[in-house]
C-alpha atoms as a PDB file:
ATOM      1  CA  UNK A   1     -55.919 -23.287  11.999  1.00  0.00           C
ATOM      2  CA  UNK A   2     -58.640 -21.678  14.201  1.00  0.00           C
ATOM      3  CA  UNK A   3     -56.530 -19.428  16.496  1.00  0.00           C
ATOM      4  CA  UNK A   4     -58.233 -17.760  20.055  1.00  0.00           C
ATOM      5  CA  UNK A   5     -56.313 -15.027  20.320  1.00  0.00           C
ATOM      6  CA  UNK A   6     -55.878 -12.278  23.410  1.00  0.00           C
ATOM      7  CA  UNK A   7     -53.533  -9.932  23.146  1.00  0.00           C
ATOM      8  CA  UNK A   8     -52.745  -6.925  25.428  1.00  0.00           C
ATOM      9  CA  UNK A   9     -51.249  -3.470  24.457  1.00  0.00           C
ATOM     10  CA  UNK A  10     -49.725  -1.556  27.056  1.00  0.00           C
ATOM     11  CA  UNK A  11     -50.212   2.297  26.961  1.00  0.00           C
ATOM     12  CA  UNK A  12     -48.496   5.309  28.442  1.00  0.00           C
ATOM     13  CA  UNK A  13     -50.945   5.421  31.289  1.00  0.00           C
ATOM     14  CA  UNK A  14     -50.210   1.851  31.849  1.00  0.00           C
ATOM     15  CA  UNK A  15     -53.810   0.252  30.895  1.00  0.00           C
ATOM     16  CA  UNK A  16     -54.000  -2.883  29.187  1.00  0.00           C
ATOM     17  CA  UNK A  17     -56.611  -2.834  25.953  1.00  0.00           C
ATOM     18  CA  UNK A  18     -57.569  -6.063  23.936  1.00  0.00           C
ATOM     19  CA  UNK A  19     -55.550  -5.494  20.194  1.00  0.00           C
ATOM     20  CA  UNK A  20     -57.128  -8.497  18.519  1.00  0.00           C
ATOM     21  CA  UNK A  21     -57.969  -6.384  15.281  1.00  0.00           C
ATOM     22  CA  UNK A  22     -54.232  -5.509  15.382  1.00  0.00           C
ATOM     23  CA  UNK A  23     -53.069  -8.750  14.874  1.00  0.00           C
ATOM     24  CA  UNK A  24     -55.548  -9.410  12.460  1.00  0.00           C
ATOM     25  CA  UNK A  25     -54.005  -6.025  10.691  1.00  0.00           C
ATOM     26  CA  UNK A  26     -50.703  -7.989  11.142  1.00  0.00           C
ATOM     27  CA  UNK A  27     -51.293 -10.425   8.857  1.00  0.00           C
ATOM     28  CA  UNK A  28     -50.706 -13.615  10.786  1.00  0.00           C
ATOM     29  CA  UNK A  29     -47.669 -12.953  12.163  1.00  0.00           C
ATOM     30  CA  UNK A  30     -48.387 -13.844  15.945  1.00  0.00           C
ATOM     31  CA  UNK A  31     -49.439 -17.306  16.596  1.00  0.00           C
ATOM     32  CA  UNK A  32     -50.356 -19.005  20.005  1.00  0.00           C
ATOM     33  CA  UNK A  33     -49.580 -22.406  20.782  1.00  0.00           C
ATOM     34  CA  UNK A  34     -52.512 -23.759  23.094  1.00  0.00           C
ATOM     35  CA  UNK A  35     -52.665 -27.195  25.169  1.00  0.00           C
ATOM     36  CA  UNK A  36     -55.790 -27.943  26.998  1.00  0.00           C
ATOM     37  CA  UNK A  37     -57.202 -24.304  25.914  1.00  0.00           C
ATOM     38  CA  UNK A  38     -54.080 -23.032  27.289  1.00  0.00           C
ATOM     39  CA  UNK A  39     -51.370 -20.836  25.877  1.00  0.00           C
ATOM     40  CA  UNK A  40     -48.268 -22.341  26.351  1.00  0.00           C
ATOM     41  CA  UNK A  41     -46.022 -20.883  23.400  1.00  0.00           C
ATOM     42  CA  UNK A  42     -46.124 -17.305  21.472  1.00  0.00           C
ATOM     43  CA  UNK A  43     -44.208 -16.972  18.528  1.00  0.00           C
ATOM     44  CA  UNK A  44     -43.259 -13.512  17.037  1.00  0.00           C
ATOM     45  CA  UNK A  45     -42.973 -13.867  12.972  1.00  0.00           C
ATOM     46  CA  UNK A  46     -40.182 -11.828  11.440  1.00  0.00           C
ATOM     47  CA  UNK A  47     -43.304 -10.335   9.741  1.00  0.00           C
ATOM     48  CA  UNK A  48     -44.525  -8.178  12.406  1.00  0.00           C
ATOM     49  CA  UNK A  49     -45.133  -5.249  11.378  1.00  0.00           C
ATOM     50  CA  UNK A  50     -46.933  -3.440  14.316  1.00  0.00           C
ATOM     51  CA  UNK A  51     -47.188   0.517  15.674  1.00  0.00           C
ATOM     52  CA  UNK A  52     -46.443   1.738  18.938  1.00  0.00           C
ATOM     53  CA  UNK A  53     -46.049  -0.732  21.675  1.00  0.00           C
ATOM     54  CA  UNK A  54     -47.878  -3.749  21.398  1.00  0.00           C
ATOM     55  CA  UNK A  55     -47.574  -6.448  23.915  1.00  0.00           C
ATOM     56  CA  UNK A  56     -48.642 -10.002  23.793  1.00  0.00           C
ATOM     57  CA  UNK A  57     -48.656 -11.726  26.986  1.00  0.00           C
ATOM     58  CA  UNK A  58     -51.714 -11.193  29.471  1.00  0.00           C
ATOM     59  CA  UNK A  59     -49.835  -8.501  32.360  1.00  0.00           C
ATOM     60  CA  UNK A  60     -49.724 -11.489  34.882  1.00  0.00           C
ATOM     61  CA  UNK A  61     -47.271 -13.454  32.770  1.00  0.00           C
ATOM     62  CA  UNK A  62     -43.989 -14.076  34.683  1.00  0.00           C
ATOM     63  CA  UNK A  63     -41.813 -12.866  30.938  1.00  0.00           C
ATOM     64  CA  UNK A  64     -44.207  -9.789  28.942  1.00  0.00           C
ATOM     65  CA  UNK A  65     -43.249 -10.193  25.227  1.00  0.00           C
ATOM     66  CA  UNK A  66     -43.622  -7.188  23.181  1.00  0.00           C
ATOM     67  CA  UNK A  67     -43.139  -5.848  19.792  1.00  0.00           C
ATOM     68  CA  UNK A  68     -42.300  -2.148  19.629  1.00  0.00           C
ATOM     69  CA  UNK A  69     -42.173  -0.223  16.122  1.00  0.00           C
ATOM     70  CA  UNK A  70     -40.901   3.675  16.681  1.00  0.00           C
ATOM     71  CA  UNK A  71     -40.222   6.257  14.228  1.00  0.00           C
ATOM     72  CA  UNK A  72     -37.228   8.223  13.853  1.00  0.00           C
ATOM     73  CA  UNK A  73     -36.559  10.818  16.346  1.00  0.00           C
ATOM     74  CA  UNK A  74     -38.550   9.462  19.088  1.00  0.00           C
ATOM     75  CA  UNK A  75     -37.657   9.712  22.487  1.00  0.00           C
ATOM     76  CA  UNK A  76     -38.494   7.492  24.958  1.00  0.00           C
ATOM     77  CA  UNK A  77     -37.775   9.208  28.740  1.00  0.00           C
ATOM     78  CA  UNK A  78     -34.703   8.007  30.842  1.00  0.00           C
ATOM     79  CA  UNK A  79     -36.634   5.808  33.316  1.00  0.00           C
ATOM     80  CA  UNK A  80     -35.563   2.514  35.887  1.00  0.00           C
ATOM     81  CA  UNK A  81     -38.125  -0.201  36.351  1.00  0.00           C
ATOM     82  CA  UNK A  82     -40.104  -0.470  39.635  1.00  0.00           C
ATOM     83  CA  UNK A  83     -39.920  -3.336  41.784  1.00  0.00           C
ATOM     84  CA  UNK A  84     -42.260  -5.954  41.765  1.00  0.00           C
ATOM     85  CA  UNK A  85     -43.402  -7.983  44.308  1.00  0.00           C
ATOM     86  CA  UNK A  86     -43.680 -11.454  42.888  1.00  0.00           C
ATOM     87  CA  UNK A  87     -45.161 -14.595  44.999  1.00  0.00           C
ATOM     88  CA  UNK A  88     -44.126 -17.028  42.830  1.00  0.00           C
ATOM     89  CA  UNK A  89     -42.414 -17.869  39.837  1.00  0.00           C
ATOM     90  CA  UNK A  90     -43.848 -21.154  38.202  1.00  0.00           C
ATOM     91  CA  UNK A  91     -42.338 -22.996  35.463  1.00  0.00           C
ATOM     92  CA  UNK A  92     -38.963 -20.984  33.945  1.00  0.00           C
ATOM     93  CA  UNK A  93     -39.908 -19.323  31.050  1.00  0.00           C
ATOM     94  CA  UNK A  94     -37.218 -18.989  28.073  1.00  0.00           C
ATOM     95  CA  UNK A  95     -37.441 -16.470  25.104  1.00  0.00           C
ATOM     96  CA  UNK A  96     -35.780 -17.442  22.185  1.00  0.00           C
ATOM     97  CA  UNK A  97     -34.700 -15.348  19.247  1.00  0.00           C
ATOM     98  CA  UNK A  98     -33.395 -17.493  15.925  1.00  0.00           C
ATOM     99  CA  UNK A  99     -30.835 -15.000  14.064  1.00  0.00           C
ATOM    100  CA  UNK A 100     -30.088 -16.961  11.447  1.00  0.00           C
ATOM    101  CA  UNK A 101     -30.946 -20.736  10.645  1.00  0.00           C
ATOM    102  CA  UNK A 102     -33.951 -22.665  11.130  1.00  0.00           C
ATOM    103  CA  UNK A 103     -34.793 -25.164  14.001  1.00  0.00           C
ATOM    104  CA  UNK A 104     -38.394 -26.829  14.860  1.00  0.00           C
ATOM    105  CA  UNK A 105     -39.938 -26.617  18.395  1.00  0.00           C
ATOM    106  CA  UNK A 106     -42.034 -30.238  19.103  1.00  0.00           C
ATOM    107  CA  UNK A 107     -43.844 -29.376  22.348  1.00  0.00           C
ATOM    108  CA  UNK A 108     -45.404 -31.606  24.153  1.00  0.00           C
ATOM    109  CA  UNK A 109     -47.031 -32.320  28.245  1.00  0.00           C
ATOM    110  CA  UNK A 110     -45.090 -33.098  31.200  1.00  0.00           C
ATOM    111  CA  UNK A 111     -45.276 -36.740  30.111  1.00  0.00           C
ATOM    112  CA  UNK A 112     -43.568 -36.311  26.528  1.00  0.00           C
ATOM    113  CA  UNK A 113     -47.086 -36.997  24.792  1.00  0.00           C
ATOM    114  CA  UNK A 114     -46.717 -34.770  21.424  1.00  0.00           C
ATOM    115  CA  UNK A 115     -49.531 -31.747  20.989  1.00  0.00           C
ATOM    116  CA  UNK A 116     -47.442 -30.027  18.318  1.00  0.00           C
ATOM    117  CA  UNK A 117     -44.782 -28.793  16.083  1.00  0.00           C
ATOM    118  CA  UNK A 118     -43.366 -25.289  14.905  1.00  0.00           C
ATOM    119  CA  UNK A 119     -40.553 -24.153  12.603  1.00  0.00           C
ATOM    120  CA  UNK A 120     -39.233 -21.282  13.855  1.00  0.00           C
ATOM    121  CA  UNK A 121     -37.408 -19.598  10.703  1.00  0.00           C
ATOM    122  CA  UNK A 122     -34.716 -16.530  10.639  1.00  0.00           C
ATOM    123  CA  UNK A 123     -36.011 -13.330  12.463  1.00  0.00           C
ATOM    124  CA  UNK A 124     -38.220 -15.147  14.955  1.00  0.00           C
ATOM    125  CA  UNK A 125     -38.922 -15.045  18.288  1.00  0.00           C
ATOM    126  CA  UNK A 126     -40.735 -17.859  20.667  1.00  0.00           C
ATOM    127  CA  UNK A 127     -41.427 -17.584  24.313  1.00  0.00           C
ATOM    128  CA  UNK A 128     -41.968 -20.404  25.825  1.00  0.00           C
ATOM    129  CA  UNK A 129     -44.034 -20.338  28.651  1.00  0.00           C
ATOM    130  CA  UNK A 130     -45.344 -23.843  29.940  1.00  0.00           C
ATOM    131  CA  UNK A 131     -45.318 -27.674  29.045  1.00  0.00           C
ATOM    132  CA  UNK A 132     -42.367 -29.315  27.537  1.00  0.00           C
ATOM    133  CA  UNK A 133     -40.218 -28.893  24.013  1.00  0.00           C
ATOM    134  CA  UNK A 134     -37.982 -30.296  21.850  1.00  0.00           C
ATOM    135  CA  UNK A 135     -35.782 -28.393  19.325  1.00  0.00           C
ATOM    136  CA  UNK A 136     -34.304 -29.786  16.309  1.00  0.00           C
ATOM    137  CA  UNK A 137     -32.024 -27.647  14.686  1.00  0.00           C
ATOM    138  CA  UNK A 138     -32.739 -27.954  11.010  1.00  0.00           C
ATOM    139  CA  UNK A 139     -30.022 -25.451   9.165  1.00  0.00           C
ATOM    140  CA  UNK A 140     -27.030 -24.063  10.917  1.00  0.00           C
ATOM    141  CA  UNK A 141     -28.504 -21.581  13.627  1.00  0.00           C
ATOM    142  CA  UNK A 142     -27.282 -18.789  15.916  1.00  0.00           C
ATOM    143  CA  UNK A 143     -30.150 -18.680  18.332  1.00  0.00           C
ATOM    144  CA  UNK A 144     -30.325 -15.612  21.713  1.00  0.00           C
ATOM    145  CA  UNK A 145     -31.515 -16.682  24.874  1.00  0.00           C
ATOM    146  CA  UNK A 146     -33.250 -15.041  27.385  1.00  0.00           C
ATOM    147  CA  UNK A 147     -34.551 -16.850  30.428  1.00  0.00           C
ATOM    148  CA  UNK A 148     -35.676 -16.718  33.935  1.00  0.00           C
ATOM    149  CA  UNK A 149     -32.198 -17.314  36.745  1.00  0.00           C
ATOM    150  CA  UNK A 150     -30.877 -18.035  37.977  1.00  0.00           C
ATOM    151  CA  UNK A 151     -29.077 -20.947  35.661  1.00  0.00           C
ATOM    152  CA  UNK A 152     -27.509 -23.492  37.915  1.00  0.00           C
ATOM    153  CA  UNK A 153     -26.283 -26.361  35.999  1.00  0.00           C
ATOM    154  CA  UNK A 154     -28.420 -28.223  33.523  1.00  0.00           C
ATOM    155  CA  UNK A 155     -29.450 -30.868  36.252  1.00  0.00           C
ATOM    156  CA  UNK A 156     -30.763 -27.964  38.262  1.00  0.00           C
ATOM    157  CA  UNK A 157     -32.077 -26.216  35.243  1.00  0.00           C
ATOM    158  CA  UNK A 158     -34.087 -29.518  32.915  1.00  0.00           C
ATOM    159  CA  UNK A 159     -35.983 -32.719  33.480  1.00  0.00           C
ATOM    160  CA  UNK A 160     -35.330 -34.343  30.347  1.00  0.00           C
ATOM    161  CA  UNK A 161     -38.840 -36.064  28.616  1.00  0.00           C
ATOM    162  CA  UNK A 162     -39.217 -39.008  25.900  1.00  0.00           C
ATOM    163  CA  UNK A 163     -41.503 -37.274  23.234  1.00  0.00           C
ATOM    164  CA  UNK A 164     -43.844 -39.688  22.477  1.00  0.00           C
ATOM    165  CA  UNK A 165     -45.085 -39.464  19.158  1.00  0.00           C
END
């Protein structure tokens, strides 16, 4: 699979740099899930094995997903996050983080035509950022969420698709 891949470190004096040669140093374990040259899925393999703060979203994502690797002893200052003035918030975005099990992600447009299929295995982590999806939980799973609120009620929340295969 020919991947296109930008990622985006972000360091102390909050700069974003291009760390392509980082995930080719990573072996794989980042992959980008594209629809209409657009990414619309990144999953985190339990793989990773990264330096220093690395993040993996473009800085105008709604959700930044990151991979930090520290070593013993390190510090990192007591701090609170500044405001941010945000416009808009498009589509919700959801993180998820598969513990134990195994499940497969089907994603597919707004009109339930299939573009493609994941298995997400123990230790990973998906966000998913646009377009819709389908799990199927393949082996008993305990799975963390993390998404935009707030969380209404699932009528407020979903608009269920027919994948189309």
């Amino acid at each position: 699979m020919d991947l296109e891949i930008t990622f985006l470190s972000m360091l102390g004096n909050q700069k974003y740099v291009d760390v392509r040669n980082i995930f080719r140093r990573a072996n794989m374990s980042v992959e980008e899930v594209k629809f209409n040259e657009k990414v619309v899925a990144i999953i985190l393999r339990k793989e990773m094995d990264l330096e220093g703060v690395n993040f993996f979203t473009n800085h105008e994502n709604a959700f930044q997903l990151g991979f930090l690797s520290h070593k013993k002893g390190r510090r990192i200052k007591p701090h609170i996050h500044k405001p941010v003035e945000i416009k808009k918030i498009g589509p919700t975005q959801e993180v998820l983080h598969l513990q134990e099990g195994k499940m497969k992600v089907t994603f597919c447009d707004r009109y339930g035509n299939k573009f493609d299929t994941k298995v997400i295995n123990e230790g990973d982590t998906i966000l998913l950022i646009s377009e819709g999806h389908a799990i199927d939980i393949i082996e008993d799973s305990k799975i963390i969420e993390i998404k935009q609120g707030p969380y209404i009620n699932v009528e407020e929340d979903k608009e269920f698709l027919e994948v189309k295969e």
